[in-house]
Protein backbone atom coordinates (compact mmCIF):
# COMPACT_ATOMS: atom_id res chain seq x y z
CA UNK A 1 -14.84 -4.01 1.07
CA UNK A 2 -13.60 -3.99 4.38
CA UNK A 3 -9.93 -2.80 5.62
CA UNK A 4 -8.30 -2.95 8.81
CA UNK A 5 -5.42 -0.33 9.43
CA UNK A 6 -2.81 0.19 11.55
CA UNK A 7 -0.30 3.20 11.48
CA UNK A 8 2.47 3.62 13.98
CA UNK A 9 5.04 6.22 14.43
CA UNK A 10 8.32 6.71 16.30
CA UNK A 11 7.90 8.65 19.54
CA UNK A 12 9.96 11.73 18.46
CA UNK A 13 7.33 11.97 15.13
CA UNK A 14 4.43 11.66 16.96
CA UNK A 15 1.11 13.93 16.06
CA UNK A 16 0.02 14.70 19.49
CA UNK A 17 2.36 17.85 19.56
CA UNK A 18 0.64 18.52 15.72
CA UNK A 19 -2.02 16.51 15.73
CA UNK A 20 -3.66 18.48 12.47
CA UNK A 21 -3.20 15.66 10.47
CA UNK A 22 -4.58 12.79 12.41
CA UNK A 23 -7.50 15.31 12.76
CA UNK A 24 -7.43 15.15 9.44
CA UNK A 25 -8.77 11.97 9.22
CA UNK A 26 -11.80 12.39 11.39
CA UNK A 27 -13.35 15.12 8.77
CA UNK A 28 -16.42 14.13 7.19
CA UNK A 29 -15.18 15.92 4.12
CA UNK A 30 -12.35 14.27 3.51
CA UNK A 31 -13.67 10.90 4.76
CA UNK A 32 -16.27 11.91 1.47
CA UNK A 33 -13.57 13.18 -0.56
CA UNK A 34 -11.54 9.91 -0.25
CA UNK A 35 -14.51 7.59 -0.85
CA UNK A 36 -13.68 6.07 2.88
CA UNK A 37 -15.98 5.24 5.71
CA UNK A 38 -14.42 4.85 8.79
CA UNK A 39 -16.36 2.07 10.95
CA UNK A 40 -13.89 2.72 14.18
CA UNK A 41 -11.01 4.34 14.86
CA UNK A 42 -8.85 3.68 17.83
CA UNK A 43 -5.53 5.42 19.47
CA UNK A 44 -3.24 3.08 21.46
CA UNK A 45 -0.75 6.11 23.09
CA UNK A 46 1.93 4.36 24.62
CA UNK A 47 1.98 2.15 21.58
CA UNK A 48 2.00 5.30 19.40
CA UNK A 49 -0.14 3.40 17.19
CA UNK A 50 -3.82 3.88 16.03
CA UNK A 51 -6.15 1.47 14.68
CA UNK A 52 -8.82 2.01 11.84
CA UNK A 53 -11.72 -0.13 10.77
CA UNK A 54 -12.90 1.29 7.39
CA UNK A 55 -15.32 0.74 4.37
CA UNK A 56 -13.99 1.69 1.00
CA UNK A 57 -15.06 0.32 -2.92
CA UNK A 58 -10.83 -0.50 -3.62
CA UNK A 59 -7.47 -0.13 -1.53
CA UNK A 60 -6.93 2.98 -3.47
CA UNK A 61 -9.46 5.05 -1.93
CA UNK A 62 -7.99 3.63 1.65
CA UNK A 63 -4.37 4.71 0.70
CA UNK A 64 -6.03 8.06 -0.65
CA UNK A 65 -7.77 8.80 3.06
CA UNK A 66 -4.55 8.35 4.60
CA UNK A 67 -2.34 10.47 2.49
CA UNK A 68 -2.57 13.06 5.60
CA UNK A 69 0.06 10.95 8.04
CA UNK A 70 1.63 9.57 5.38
CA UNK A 71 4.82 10.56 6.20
CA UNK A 72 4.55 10.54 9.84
CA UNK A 73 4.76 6.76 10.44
CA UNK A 74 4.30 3.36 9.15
CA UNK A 75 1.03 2.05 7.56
CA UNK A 76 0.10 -1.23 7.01
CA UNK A 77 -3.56 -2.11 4.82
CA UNK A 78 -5.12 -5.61 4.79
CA UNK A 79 -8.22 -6.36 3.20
CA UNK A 80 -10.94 -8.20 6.09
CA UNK A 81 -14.03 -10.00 5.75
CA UNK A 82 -16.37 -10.42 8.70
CA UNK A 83 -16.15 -13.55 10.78
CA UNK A 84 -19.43 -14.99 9.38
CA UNK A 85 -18.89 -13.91 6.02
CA UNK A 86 -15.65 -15.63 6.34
CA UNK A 87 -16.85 -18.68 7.28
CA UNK A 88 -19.47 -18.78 4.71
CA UNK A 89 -16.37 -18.72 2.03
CA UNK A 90 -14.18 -21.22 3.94
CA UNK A 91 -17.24 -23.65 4.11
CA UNK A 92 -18.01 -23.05 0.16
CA UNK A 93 -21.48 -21.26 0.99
């Protein structure tokens, strides 16, 4: 399944003064560990946001990768399909 992430933080929280836990993200262990491929992964700084296209079996293993900013910001999941596959199951194909 595909997932489509987007965690923002207040300015006076953000990671870039710690950034150990966003780098925590970009690990290829605990990418493995979390059952989580991450497709693309993209920082908006003045937005203090970040954006995060990933590849997991359930939402579980997505909430599971991002247990290291967890308490940093705001996180919000949604489940995505690609715009072809999409259209395939709007037009009953």
């Amino acid at each position: 399944m595909l997932f489509m992430a987007v965690h923002q933080h207040p300015p006076e929280r953000c990671p870039a003064d710690d950034p150990a836990p966003l780098q925590r993200l970009t690990e290829e262990e605990h990418m493995r560990a979390s059952g989580v491929r991450v497709l693309g992964s993209y920082i908006a700084p003045p937005e203090h946001a970040a954006y995060f296209l990933l590849e997991a079996d359930d939402y579980a293993q997505v909430v599971r990768y991002f247990r290291p900013i967890g308490k940093i910001g705001t996180l919000r999941i949604v489940p995505v399909l690609g715009l072809q596959e999409a259209l395939r199951v709007l037009s009953g194909h």
